[in-house]
N, C-alpha and C. Protein backbone atom coordinates (compact mmCIF):
# COMPACT_ATOMS: atom_id res chain seq x y z
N UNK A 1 -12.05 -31.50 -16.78
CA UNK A 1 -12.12 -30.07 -16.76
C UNK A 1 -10.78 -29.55 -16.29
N UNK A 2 -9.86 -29.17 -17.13
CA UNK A 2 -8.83 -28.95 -16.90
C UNK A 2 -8.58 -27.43 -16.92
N UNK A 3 -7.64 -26.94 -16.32
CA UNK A 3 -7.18 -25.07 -16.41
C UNK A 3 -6.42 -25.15 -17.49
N UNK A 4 -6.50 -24.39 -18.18
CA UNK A 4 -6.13 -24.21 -19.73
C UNK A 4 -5.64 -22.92 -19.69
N UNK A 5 -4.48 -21.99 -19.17
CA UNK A 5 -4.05 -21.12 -19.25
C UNK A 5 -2.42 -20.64 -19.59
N UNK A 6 -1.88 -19.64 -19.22
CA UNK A 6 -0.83 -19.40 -19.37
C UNK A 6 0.03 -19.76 -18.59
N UNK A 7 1.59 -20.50 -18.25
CA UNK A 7 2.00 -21.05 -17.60
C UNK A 7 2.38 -19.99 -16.82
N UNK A 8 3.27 -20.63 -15.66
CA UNK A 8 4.22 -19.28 -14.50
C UNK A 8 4.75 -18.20 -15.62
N UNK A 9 4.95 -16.96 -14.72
CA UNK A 9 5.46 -15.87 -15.52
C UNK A 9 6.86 -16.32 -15.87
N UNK A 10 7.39 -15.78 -16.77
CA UNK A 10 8.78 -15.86 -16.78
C UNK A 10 9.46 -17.41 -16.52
N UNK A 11 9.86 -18.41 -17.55
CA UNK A 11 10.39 -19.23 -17.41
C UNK A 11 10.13 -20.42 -18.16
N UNK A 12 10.13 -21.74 -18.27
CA UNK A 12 10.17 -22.72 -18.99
C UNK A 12 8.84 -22.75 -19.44
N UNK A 13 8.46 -22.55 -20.64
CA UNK A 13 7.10 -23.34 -21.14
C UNK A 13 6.79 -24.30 -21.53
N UNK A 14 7.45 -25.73 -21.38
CA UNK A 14 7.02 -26.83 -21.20
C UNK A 14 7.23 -27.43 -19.91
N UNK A 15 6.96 -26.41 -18.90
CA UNK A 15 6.46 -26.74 -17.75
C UNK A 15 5.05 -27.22 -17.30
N UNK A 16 5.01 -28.28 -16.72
CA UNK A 16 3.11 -28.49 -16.19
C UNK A 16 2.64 -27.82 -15.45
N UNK A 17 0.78 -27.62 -16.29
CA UNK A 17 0.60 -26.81 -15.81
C UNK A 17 -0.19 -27.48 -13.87
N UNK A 18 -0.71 -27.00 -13.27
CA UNK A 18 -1.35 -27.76 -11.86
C UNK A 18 -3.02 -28.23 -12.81
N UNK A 19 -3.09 -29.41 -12.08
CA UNK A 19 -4.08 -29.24 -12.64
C UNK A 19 -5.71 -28.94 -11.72
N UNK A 20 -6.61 -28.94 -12.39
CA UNK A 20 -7.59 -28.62 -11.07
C UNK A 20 -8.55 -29.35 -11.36
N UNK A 21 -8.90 -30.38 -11.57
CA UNK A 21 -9.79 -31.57 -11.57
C UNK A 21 -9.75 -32.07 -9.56
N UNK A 22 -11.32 -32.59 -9.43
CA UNK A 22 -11.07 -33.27 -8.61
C UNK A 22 -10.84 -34.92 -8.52
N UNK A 23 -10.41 -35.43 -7.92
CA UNK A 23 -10.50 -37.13 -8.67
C UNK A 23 -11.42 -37.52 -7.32
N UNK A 24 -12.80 -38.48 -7.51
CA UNK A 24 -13.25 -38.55 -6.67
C UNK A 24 -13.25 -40.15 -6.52
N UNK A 25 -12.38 -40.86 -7.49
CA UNK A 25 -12.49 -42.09 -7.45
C UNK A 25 -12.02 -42.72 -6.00
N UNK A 26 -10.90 -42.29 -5.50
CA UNK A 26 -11.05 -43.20 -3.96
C UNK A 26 -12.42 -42.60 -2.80
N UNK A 27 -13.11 -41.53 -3.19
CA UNK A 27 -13.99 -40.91 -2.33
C UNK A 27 -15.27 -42.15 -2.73
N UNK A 28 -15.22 -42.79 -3.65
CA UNK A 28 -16.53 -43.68 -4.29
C UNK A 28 -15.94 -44.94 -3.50
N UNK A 29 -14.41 -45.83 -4.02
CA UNK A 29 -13.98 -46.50 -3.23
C UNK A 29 -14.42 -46.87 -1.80
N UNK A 30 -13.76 -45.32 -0.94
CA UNK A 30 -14.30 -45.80 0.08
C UNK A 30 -15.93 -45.70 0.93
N UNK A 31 -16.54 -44.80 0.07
CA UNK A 31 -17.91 -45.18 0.37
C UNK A 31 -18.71 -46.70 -0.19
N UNK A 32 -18.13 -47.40 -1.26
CA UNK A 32 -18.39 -48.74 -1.71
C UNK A 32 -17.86 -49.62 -0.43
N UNK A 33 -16.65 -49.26 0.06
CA UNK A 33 -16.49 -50.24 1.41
C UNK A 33 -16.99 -49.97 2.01
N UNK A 34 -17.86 -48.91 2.50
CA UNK A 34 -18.22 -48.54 4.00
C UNK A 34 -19.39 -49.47 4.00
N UNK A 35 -20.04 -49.19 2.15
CA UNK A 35 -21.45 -49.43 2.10
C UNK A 35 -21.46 -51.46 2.63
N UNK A 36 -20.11 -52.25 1.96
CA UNK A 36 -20.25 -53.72 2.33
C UNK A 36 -20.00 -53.86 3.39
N UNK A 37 -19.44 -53.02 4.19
CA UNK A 37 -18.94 -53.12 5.61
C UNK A 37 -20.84 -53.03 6.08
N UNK A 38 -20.81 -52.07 6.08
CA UNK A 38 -22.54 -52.03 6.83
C UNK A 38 -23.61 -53.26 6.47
N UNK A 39 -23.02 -53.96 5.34
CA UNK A 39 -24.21 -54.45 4.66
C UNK A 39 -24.13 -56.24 5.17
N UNK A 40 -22.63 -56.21 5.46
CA UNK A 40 -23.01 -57.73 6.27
C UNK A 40 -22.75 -57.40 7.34
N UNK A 41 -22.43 -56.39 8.30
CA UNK A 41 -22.77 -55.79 10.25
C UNK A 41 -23.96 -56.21 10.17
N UNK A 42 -25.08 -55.54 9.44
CA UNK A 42 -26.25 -55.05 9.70
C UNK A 42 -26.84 -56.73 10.33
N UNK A 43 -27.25 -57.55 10.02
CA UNK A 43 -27.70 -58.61 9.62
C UNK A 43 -27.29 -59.29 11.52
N UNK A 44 -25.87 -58.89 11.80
CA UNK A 44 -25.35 -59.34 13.28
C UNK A 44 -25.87 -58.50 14.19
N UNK A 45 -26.25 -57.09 13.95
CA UNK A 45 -26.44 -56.31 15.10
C UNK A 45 -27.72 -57.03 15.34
N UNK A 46 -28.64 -57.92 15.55
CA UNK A 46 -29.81 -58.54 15.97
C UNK A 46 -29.44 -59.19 17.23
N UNK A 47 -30.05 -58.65 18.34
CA UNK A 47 -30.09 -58.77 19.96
C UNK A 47 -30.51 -59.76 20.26
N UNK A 48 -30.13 -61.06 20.99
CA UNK A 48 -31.07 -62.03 21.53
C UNK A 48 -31.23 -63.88 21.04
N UNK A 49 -31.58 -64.25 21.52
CA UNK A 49 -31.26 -65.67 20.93
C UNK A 49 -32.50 -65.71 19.91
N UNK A 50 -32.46 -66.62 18.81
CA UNK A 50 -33.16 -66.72 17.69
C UNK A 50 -34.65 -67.80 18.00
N UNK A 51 -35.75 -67.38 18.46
CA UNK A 51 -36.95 -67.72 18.45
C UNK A 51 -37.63 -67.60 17.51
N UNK A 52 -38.77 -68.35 17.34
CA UNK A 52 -39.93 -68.05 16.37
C UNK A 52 -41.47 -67.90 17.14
N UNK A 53 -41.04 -66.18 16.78
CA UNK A 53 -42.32 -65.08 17.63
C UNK A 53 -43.38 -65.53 16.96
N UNK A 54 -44.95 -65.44 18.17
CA UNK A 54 -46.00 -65.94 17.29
C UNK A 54 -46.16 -64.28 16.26
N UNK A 55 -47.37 -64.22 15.83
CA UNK A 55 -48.00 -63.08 14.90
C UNK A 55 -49.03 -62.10 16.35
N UNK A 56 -48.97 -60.60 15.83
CA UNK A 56 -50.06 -59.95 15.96
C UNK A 56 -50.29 -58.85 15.48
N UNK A 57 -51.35 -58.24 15.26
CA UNK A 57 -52.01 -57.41 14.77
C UNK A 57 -51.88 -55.77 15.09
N UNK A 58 -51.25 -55.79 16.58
CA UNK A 58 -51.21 -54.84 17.31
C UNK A 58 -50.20 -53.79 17.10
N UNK A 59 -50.08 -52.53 16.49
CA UNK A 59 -48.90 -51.47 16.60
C UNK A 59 -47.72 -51.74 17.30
N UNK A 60 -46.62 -51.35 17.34
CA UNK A 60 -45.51 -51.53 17.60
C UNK A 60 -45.26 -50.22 18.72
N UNK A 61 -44.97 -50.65 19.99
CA UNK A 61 -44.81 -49.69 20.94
C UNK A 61 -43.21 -49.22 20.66
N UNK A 62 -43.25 -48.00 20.62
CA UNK A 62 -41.65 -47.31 21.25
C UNK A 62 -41.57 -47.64 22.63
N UNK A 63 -40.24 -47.93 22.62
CA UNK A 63 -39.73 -48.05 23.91
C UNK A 63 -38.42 -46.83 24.28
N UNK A 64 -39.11 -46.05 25.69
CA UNK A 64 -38.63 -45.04 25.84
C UNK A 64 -37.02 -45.03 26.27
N UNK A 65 -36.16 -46.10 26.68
CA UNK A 65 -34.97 -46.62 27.02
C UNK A 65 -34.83 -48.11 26.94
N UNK A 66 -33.63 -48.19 26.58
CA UNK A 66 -33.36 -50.03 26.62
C UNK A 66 -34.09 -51.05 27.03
N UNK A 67 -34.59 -52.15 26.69
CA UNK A 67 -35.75 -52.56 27.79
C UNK A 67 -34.68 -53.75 28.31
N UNK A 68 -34.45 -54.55 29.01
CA UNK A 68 -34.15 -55.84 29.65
C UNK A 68 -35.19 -56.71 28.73
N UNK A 69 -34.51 -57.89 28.08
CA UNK A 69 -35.11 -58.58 27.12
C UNK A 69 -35.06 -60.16 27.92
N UNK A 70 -35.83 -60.78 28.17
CA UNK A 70 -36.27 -62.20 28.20
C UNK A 70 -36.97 -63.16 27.71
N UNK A 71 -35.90 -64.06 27.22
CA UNK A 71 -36.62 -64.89 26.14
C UNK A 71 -36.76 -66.43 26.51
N UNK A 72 -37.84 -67.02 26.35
CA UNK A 72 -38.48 -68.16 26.46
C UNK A 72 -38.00 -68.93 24.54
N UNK A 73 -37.17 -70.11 25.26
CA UNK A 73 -36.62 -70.38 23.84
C UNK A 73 -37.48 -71.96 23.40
N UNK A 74 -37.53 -72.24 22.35
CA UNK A 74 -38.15 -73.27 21.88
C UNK A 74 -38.10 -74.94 23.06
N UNK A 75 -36.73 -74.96 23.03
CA UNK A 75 -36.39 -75.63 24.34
C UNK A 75 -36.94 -75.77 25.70
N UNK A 76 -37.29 -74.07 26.09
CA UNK A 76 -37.68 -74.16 27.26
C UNK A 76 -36.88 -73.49 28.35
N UNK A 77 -35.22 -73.41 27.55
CA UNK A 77 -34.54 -72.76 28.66
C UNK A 77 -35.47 -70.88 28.27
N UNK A 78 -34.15 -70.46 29.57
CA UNK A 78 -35.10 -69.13 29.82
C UNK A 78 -33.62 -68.08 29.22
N UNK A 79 -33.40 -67.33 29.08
CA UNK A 79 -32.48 -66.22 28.72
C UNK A 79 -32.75 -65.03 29.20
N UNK A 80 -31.85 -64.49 29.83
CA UNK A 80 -31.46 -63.48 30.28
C UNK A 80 -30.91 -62.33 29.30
N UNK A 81 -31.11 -61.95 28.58
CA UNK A 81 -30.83 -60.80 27.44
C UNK A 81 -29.98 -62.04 26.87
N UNK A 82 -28.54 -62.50 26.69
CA UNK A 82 -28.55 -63.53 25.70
C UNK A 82 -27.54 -64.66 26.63
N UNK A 83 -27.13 -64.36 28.38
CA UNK A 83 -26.99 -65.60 28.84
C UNK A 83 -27.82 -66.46 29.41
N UNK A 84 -28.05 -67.74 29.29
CA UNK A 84 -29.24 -68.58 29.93
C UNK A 84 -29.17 -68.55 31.87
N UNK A 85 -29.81 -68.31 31.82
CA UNK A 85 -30.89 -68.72 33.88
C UNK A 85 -31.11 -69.47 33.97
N UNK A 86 -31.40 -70.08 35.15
CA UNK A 86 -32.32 -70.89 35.68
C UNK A 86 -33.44 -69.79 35.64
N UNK A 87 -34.76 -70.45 35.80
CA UNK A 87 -35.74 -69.95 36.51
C UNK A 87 -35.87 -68.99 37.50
N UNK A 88 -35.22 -70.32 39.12
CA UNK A 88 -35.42 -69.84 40.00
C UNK A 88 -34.52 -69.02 40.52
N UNK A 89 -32.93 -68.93 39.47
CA UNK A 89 -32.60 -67.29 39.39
C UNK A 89 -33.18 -66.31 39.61
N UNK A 90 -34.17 -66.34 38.76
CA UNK A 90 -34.51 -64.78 37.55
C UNK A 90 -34.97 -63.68 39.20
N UNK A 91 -35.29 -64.12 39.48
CA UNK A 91 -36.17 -63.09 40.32
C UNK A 91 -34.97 -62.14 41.21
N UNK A 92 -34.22 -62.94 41.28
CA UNK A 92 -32.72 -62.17 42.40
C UNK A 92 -32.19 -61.60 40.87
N UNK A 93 -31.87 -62.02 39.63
CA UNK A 93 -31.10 -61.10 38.70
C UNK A 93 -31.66 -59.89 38.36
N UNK A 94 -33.29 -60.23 38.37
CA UNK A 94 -34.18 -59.16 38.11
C UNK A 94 -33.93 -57.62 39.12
N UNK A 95 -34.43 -58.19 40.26
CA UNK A 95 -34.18 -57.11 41.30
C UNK A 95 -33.37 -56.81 41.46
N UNK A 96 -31.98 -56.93 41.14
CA UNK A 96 -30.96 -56.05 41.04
C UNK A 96 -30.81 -55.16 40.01
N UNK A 97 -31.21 -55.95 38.33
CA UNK A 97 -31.24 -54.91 37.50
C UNK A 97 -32.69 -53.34 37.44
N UNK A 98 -33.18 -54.02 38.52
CA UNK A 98 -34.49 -53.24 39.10
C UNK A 98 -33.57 -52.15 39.55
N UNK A 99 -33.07 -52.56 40.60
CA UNK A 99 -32.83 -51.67 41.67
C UNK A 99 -31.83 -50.67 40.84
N UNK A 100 -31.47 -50.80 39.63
CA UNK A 100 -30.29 -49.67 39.19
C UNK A 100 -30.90 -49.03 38.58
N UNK A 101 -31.87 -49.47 37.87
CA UNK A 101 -32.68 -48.86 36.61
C UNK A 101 -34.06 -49.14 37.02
N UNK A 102 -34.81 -48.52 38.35
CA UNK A 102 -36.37 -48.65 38.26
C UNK A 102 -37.50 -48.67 37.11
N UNK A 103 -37.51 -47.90 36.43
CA UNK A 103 -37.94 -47.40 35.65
C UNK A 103 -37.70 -48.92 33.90
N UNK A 104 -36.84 -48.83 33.64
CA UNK A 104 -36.75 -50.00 32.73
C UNK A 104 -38.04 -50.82 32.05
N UNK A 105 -38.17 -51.29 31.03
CA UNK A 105 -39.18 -52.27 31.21
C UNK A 105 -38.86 -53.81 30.62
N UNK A 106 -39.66 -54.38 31.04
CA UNK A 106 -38.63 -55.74 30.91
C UNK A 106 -39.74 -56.53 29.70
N UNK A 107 -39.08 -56.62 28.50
CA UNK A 107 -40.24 -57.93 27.20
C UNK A 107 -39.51 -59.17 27.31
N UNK A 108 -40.49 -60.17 27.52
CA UNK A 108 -40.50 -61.08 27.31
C UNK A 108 -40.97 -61.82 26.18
N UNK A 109 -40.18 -62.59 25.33
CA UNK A 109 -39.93 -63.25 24.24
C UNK A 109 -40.20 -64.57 24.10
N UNK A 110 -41.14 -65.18 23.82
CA UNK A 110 -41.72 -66.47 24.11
C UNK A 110 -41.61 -67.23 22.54
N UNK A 111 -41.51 -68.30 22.16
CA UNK A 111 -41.07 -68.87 20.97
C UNK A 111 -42.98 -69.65 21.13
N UNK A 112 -43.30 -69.75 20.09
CA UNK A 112 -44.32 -69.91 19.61
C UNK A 112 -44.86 -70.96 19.91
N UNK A 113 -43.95 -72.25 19.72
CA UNK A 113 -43.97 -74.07 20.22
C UNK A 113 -43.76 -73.78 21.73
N UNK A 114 -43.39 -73.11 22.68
CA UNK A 114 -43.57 -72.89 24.17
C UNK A 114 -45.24 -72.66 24.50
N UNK A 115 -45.43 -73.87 25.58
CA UNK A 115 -46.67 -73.38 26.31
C UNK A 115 -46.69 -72.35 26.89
N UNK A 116 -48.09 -71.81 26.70
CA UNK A 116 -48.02 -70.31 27.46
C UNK A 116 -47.94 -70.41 28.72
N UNK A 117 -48.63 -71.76 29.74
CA UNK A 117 -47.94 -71.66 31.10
C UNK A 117 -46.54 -71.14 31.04
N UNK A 118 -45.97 -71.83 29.98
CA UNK A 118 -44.34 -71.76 30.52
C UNK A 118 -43.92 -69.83 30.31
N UNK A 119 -44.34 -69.40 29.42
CA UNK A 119 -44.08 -67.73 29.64
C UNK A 119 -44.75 -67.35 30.68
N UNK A 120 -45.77 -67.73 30.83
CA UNK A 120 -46.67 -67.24 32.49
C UNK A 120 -45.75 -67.44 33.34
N UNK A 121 -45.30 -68.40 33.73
CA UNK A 121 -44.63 -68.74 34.64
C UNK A 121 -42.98 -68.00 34.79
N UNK A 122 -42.84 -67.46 33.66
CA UNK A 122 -41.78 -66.59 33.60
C UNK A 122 -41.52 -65.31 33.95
N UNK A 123 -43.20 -65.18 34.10
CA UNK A 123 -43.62 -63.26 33.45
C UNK A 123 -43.94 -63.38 35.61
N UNK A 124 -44.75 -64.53 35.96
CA UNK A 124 -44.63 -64.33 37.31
C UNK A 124 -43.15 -64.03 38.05
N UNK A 125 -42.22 -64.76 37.52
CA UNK A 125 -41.32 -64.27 38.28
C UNK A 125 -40.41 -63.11 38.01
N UNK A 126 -40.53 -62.62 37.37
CA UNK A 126 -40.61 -60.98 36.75
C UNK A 126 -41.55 -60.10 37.62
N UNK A 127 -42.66 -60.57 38.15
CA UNK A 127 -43.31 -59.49 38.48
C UNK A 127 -42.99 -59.58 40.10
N UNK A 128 -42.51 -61.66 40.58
CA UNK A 128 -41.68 -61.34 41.64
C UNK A 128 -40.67 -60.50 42.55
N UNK A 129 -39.84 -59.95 41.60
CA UNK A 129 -38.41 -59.39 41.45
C UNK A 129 -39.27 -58.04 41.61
N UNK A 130 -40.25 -57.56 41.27
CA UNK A 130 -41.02 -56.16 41.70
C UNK A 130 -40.97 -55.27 41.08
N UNK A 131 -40.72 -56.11 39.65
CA UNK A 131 -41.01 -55.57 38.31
C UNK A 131 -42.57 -55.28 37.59
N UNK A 132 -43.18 -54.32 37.78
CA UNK A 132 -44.46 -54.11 37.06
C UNK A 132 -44.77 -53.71 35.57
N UNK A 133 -43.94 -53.48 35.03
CA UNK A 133 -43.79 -53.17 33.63
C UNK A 133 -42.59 -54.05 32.94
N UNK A 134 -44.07 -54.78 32.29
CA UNK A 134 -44.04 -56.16 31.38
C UNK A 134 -44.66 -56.25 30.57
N UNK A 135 -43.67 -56.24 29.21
CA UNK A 135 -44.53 -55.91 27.67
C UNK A 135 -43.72 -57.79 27.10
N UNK A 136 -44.98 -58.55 26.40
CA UNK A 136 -44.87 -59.52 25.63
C UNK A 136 -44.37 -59.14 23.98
N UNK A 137 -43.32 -59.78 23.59
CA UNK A 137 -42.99 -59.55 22.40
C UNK A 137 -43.76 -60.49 21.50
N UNK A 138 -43.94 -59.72 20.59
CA UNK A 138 -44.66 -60.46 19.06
C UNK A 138 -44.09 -60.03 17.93
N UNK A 139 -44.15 -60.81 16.68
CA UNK A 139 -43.85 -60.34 14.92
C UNK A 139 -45.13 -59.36 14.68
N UNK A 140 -44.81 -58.28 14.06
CA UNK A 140 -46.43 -57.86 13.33
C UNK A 140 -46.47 -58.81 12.15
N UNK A 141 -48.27 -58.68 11.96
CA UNK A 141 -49.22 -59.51 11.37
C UNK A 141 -48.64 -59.10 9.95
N UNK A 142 -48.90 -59.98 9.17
CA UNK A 142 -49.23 -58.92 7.66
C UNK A 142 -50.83 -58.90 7.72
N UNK A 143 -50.45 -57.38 7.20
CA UNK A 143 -52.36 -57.19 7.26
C UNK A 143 -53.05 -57.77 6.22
N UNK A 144 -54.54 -58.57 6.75
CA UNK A 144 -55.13 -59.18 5.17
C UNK A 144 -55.88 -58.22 4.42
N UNK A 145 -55.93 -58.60 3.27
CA UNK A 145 -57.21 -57.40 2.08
C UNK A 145 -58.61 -57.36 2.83
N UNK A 146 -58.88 -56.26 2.89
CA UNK A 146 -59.77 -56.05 3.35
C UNK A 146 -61.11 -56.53 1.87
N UNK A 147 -62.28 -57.26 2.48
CA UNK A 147 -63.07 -57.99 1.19
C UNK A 147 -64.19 -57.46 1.39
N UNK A 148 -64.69 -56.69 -0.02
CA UNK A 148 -66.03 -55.70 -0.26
C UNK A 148 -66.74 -56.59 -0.56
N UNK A 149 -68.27 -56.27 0.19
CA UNK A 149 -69.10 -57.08 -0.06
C UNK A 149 -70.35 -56.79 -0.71
């Protein structure tokens, strides 16, 4: 879509004229990079060491601020959002991140092949540290067909 008119007043007429197209080809460009840029980030921004959560059925709670994440790994070690603890750490790391952020809530992440003593025994010392708000992480279920009878 070009301006198709009369050139400047007075003077050379095989002068160019401006033209008034927009070219939006680097505007596509760089939204095509932004889009591969996002598209292999996305995949890394995942928080936490890599477990295999059991299944449940249950809605997915919002969480009203960041929670403190602890994960029970196939192994057995324990994780601290993503550096490993001891155990008999947790309860002194806890109560400090208590004491800045009361309010917080702390999920614990248990890998599926872990005995549940062993998350019990985790979630006690969580509640040591004088932490009372303690949510267990799970995968949601896929829901089954419901069968008419």
């Amino acid at each position: 879509m070009a301006f198709a008119g009369p050139s400047h007043s007075g003077g050379d007429d095989d002068a160019p004229l401006p033209m008034a197209d927009m070219n939006v080809t680097p505007l596509v460009d760089v939204m095509l990079v932004l889009l591969i840029v996002f598209m292999v980030a996305a995949p890394m921004m995942v928080v936490g060491v890599p477990v295999n959560l059991p299944k449940t059925a249950a809605p997915r709670a919002a969480a009203p601020r960041p929670p403190v994440v602890l994960t029970v790994g196939p192994d057995g070690k324990v994780y601290l959002r993503q550096d490993e603890i001891a155990v008999a750490d947790l309860p002194a790391r806890l109560a400090e991140l208590h004491k800045n952020d009361p309010e917080a809530p702390v999920y614990v992440r248990g890998d599926r092949a872990v005995p549940y003593g062993e998350v019990l025994r985790v979630m006690g010392r969580v509640t040591q540290a004088g932490i009372t708000r303690v949510s267990l992480i799970a995968e949601a279920e896929a829901s089954a067909p419901v069968q008419a009878r």
